[in-house]
PDB file of N, CA and C in Angstrom:
ATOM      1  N   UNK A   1     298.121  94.730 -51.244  1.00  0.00           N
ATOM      2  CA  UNK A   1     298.302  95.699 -50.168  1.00  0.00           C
ATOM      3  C   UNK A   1     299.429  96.670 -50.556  1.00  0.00           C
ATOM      4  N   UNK A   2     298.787  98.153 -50.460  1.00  0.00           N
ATOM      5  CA  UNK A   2     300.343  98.829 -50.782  1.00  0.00           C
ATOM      6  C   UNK A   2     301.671  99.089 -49.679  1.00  0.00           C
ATOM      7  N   UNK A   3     302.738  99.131 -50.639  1.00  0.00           N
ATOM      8  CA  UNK A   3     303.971  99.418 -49.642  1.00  0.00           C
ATOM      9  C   UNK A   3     303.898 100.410 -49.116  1.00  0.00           C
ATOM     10  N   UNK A   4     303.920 100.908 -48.161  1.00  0.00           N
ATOM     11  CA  UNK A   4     304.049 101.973 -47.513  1.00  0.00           C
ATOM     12  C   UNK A   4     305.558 103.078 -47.457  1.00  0.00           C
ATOM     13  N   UNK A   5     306.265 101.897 -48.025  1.00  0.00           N
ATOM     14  CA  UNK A   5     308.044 102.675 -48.532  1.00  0.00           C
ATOM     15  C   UNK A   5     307.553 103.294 -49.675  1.00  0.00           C
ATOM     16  N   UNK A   6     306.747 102.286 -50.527  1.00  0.00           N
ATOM     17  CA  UNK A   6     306.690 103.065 -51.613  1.00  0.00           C
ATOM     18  C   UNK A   6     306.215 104.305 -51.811  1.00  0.00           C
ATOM     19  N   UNK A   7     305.426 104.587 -50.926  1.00  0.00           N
ATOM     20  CA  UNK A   7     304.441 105.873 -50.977  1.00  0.00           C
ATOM     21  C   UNK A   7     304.789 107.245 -49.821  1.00  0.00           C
ATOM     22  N   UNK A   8     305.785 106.653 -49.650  1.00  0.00           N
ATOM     23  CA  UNK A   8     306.406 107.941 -48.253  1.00  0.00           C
ATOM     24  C   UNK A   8     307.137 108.518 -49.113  1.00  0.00           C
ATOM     25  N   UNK A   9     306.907 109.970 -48.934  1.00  0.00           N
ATOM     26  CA  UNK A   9     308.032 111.033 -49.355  1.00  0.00           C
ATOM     27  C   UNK A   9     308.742 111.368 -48.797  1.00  0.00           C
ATOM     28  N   UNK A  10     309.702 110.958 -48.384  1.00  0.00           N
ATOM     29  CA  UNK A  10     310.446 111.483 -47.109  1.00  0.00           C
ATOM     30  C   UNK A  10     310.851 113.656 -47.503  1.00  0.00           C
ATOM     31  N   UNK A  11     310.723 114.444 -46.522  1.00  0.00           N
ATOM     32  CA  UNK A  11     310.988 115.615 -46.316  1.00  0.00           C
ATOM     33  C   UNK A  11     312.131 116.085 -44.681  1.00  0.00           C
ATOM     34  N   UNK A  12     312.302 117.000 -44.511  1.00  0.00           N
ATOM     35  CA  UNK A  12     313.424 117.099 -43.154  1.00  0.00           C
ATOM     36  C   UNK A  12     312.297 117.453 -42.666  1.00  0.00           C
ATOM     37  N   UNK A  13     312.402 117.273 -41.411  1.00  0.00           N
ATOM     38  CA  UNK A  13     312.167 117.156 -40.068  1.00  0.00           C
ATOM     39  C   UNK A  13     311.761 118.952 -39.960  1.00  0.00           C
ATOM     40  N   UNK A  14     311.034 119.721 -39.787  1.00  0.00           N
ATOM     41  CA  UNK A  14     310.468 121.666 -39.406  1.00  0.00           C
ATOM     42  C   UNK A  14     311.688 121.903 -38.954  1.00  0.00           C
ATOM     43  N   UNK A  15     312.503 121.351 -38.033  1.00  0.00           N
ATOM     44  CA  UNK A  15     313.257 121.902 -37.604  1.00  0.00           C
ATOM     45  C   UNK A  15     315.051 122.262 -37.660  1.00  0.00           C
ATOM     46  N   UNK A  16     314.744 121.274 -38.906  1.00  0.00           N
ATOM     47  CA  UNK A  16     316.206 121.178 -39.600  1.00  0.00           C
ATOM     48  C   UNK A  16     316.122 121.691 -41.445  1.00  0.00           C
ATOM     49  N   UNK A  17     317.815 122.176 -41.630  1.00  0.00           N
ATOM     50  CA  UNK A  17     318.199 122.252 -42.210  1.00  0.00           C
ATOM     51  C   UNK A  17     319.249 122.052 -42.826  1.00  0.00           C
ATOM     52  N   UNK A  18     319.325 121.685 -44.657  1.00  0.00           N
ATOM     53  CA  UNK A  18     320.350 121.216 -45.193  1.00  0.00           C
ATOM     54  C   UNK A  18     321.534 122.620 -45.872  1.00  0.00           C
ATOM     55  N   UNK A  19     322.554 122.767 -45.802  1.00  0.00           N
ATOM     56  CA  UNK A  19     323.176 123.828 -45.922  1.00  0.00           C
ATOM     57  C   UNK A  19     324.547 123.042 -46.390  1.00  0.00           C
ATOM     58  N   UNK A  20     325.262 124.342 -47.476  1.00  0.00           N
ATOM     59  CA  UNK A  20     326.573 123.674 -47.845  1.00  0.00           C
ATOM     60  C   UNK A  20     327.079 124.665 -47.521  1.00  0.00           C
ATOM     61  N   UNK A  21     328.448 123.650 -47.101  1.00  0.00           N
ATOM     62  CA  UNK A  21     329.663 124.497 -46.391  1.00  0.00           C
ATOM     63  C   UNK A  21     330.899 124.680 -47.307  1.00  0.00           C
ATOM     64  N   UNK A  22     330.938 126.374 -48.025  1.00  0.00           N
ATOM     65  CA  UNK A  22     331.875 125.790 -48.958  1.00  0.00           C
ATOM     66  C   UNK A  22     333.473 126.021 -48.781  1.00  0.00           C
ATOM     67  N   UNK A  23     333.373 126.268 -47.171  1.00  0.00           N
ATOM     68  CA  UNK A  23     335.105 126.102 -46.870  1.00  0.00           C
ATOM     69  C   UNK A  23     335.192 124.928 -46.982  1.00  0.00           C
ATOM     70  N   UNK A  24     334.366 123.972 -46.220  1.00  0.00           N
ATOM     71  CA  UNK A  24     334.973 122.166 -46.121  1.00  0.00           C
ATOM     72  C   UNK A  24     334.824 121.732 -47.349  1.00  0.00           C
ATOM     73  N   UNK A  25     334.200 122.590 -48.517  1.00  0.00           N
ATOM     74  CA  UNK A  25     333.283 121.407 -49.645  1.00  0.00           C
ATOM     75  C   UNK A  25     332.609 120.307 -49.083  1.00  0.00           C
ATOM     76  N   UNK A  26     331.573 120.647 -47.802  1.00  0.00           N
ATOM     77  CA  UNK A  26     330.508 119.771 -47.619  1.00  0.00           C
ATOM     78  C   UNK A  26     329.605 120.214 -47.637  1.00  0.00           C
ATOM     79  N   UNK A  27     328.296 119.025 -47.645  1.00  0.00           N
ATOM     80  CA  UNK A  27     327.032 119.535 -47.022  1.00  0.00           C
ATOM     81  C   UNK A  27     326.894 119.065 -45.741  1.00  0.00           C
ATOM     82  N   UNK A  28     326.138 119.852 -44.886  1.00  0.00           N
ATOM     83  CA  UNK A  28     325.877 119.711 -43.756  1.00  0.00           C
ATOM     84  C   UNK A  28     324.225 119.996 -43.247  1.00  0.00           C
ATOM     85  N   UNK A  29     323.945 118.964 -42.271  1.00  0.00           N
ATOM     86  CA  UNK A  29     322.284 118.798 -41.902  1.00  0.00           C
ATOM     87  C   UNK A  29     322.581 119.571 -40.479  1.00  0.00           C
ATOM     88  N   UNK A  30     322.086 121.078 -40.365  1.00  0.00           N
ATOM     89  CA  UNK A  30     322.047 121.874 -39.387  1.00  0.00           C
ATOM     90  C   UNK A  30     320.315 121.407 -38.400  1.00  0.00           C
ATOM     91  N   UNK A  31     320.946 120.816 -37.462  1.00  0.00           N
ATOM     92  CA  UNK A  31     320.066 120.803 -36.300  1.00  0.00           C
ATOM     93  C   UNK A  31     319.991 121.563 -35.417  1.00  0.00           C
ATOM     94  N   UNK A  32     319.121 121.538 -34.437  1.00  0.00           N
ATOM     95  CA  UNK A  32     318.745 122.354 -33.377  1.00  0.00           C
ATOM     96  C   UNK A  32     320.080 123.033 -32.799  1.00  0.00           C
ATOM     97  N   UNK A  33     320.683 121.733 -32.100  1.00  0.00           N
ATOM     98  CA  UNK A  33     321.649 121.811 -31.120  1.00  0.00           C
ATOM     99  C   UNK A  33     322.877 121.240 -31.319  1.00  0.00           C
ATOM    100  N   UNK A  34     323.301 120.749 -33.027  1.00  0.00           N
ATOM    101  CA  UNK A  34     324.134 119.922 -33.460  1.00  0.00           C
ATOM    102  C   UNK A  34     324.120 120.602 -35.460  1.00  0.00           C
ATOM    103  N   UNK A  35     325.256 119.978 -35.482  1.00  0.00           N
ATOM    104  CA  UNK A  35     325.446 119.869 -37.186  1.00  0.00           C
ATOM    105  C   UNK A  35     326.196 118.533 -37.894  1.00  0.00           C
ATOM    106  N   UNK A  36     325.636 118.072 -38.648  1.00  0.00           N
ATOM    107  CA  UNK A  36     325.832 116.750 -38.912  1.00  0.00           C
ATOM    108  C   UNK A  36     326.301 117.208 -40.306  1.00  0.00           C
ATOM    109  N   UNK A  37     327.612 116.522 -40.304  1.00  0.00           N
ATOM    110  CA  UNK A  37     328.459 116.241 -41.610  1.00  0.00           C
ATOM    111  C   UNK A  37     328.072 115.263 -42.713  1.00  0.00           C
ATOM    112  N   UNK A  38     327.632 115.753 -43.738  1.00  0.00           N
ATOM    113  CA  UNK A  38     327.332 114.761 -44.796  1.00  0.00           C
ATOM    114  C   UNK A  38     328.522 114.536 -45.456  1.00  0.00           C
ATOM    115  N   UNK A  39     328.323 113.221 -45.848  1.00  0.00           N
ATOM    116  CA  UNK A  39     329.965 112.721 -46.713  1.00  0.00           C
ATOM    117  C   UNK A  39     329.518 111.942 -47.451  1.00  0.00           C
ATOM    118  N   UNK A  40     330.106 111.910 -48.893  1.00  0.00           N
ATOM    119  CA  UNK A  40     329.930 111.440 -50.191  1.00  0.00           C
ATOM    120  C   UNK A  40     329.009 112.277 -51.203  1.00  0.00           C
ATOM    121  N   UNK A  41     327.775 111.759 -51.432  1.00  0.00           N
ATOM    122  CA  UNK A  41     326.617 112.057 -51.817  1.00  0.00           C
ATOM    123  C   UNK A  41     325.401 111.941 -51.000  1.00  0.00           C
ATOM    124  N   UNK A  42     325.592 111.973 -49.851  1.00  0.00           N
ATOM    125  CA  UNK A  42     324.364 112.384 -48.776  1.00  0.00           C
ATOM    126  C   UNK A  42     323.722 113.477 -49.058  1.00  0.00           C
ATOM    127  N   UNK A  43     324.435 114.474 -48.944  1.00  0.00           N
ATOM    128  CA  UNK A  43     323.653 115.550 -49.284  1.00  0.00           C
ATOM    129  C   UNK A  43     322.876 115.750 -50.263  1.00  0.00           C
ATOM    130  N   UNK A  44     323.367 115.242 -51.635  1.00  0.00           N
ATOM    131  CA  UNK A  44     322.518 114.754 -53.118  1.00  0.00           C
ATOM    132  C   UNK A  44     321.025 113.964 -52.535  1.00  0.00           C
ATOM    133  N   UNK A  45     321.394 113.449 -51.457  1.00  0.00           N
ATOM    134  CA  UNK A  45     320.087 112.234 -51.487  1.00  0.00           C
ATOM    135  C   UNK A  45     319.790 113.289 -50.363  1.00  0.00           C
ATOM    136  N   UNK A  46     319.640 114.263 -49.558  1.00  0.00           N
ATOM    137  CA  UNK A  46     319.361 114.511 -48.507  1.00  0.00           C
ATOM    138  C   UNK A  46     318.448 115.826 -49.806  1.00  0.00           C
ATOM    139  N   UNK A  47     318.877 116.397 -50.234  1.00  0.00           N
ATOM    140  CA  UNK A  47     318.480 117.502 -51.285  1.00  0.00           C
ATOM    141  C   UNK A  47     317.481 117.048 -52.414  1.00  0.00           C
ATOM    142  N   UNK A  48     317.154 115.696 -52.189  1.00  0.00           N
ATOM    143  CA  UNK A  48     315.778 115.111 -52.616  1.00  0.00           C
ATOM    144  C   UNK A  48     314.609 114.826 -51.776  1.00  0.00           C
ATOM    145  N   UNK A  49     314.609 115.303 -50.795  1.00  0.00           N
ATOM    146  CA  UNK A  49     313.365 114.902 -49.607  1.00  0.00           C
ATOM    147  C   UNK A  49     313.312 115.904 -49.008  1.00  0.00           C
ATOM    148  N   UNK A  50     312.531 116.537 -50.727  1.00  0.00           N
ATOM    149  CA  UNK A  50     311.514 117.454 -50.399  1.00  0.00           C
ATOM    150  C   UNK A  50     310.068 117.440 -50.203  1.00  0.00           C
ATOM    151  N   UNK A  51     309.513 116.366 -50.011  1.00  0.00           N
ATOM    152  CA  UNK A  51     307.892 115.989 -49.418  1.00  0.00           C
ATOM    153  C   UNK A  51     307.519 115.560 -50.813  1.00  0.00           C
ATOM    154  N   UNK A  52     308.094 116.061 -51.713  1.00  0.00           N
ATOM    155  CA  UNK A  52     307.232 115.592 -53.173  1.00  0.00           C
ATOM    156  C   UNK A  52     307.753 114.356 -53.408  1.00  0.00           C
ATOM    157  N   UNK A  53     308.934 113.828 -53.533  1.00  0.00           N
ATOM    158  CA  UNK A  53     309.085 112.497 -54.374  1.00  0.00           C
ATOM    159  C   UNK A  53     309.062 111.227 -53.226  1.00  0.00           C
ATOM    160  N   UNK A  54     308.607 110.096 -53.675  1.00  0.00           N
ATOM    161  CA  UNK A  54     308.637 109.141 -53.557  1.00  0.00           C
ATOM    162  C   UNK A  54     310.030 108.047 -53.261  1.00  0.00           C
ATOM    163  N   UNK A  55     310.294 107.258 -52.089  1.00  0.00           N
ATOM    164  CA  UNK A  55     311.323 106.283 -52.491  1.00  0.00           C
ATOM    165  C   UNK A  55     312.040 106.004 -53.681  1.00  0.00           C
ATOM    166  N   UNK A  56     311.368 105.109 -53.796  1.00  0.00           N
ATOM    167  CA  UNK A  56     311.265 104.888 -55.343  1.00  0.00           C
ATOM    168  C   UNK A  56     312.001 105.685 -56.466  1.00  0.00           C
ATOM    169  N   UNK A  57     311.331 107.099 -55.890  1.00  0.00           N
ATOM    170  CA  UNK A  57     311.201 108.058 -57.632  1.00  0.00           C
ATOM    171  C   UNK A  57     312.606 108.814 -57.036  1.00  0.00           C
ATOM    172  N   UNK A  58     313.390 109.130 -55.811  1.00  0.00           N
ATOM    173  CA  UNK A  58     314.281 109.631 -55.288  1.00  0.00           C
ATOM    174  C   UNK A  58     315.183 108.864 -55.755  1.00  0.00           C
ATOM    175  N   UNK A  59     315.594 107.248 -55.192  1.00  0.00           N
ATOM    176  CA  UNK A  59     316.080 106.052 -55.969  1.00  0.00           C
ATOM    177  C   UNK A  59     316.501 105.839 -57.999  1.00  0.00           C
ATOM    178  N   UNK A  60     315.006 106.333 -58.174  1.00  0.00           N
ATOM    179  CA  UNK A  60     314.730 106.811 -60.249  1.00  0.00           C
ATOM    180  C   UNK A  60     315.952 107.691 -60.410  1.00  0.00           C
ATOM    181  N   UNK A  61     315.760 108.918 -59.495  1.00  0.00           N
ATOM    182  CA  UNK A  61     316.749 110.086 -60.052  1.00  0.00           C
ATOM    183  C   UNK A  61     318.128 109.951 -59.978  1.00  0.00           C
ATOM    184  N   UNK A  62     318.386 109.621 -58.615  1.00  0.00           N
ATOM    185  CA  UNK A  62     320.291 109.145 -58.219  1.00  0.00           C
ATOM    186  C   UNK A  62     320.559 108.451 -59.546  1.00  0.00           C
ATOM    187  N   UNK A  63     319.803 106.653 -59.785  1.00  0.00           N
ATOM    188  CA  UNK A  63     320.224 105.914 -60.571  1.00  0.00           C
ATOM    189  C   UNK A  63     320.801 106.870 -61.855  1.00  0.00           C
ATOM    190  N   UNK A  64     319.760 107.462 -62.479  1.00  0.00           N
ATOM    191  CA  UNK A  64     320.158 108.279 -63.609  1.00  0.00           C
ATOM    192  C   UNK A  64     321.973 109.078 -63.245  1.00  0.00           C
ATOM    193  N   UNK A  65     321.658 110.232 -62.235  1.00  0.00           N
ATOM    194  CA  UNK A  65     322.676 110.974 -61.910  1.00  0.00           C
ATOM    195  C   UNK A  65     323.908 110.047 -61.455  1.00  0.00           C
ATOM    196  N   UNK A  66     323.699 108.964 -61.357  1.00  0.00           N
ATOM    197  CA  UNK A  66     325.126 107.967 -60.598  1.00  0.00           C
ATOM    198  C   UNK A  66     325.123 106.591 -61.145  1.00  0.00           C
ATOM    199  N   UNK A  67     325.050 106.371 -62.221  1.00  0.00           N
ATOM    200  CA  UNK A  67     325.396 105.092 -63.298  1.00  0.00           C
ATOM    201  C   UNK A  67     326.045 104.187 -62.030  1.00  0.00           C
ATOM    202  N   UNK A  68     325.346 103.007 -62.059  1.00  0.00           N
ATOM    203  CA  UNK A  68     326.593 102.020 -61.757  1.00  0.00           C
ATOM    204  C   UNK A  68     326.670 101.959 -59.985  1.00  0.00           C
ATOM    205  N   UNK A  69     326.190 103.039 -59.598  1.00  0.00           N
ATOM    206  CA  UNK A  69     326.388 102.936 -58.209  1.00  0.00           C
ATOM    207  C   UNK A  69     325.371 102.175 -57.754  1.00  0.00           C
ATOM    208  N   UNK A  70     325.723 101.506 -56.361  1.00  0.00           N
ATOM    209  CA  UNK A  70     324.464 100.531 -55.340  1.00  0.00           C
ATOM    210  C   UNK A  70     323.248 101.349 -54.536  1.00  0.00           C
ATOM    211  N   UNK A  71     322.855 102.422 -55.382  1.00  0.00           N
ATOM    212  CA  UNK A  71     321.490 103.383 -55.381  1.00  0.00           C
ATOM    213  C   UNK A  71     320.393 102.347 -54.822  1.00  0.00           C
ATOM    214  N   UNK A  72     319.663 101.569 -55.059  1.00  0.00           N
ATOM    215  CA  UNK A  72     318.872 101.149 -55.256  1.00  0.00           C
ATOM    216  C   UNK A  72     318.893 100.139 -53.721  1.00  0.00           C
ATOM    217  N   UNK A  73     319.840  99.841 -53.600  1.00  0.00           N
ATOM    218  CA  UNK A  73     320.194  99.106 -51.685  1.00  0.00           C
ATOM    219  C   UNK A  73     320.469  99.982 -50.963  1.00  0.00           C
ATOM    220  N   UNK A  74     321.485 101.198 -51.226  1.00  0.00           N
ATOM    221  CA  UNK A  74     321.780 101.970 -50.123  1.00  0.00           C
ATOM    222  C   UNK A  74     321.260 102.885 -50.084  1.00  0.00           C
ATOM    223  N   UNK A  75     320.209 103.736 -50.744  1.00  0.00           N
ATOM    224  CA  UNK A  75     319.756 104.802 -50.605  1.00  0.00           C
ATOM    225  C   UNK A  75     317.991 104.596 -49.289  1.00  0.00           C
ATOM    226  N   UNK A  76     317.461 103.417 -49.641  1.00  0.00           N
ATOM    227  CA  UNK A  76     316.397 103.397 -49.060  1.00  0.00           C
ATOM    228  C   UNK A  76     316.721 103.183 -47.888  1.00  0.00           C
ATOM    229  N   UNK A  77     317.776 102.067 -47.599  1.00  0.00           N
ATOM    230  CA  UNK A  77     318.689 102.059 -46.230  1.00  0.00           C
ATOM    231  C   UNK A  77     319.132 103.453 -45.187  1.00  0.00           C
ATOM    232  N   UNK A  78     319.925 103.923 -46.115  1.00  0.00           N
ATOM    233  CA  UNK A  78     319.766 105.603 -45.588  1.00  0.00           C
ATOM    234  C   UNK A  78     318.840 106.359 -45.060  1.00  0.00           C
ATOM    235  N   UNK A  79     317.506 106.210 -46.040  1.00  0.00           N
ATOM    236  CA  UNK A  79     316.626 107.282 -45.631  1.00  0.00           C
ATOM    237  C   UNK A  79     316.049 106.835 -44.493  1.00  0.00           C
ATOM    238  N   UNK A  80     315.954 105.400 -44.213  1.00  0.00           N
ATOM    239  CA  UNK A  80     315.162 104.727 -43.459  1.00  0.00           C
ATOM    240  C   UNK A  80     316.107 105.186 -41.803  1.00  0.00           C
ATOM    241  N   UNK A  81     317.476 105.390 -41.994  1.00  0.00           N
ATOM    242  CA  UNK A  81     318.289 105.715 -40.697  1.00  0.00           C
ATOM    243  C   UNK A  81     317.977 107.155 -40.610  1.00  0.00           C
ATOM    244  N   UNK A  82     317.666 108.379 -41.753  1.00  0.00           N
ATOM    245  CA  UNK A  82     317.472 109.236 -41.353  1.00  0.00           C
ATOM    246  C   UNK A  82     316.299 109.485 -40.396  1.00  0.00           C
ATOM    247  N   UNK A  83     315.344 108.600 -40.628  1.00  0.00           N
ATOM    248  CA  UNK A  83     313.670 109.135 -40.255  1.00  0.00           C
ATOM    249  C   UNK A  83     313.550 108.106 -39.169  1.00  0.00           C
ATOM    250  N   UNK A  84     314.524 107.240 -38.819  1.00  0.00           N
ATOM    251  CA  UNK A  84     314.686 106.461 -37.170  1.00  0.00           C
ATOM    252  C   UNK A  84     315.393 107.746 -36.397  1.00  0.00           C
ATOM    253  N   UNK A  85     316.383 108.533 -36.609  1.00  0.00           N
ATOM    254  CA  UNK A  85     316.905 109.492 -36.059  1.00  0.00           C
ATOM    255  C   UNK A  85     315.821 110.597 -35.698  1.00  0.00           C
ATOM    256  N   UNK A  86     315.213 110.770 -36.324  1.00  0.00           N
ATOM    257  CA  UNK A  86     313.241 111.794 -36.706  1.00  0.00           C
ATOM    258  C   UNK A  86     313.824 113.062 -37.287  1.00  0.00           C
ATOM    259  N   UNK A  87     314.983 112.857 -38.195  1.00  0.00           N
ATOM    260  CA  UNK A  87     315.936 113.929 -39.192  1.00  0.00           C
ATOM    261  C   UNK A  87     314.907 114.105 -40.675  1.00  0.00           C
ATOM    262  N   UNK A  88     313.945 112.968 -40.404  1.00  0.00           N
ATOM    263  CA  UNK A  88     312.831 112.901 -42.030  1.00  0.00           C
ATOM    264  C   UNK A  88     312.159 112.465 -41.242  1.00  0.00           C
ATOM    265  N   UNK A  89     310.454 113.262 -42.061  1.00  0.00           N
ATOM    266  CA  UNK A  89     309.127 113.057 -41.471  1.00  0.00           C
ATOM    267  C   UNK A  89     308.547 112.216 -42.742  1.00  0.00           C
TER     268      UNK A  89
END
């Protein structure tokens, strides 16, 4: 039976957008009626869900770009809080 994590691309939500702020040096997820502060490398993982890649293959790329980091537990964790929020379709 296939995973269904495996095969979701996560993308933002029509009505949002990802934007960097380069007075704070952040990125920020511009919503409707709100703006949400990304901190660390959120935005890196938020600037991959663009409808094309895969869990998985989003997970593939960080690992490369971030040696050593806990990519592989915390990133699917993440996306999974973004798209309970309905911030990813």
């Amino acid at each position: 039976m296939p995973d269904p994590e495996n095969e979701w691309c996560p993308a933002l939500a029509p009505a949002l957008m990802l934007r960097h702020d380069s007075v704070r040096g952040t990125d920020l997820l511009v919503l409707p009626e709100r703006v949400v502060v990304l901190k660390g490398h959120a935005g890196a993982i938020v600037a991959l869900c663009d409808g094309t890649r895969t869990v998985p293959g989003i997970v593939g790329e960080l690992t490369e770009r971030f040696p050593g980091a806990p990519v592989a537990t915390a990133v699917p964790s993440f996306l999974d809080r973004l798209r309970q929020e309905g911030w990813l379709k």
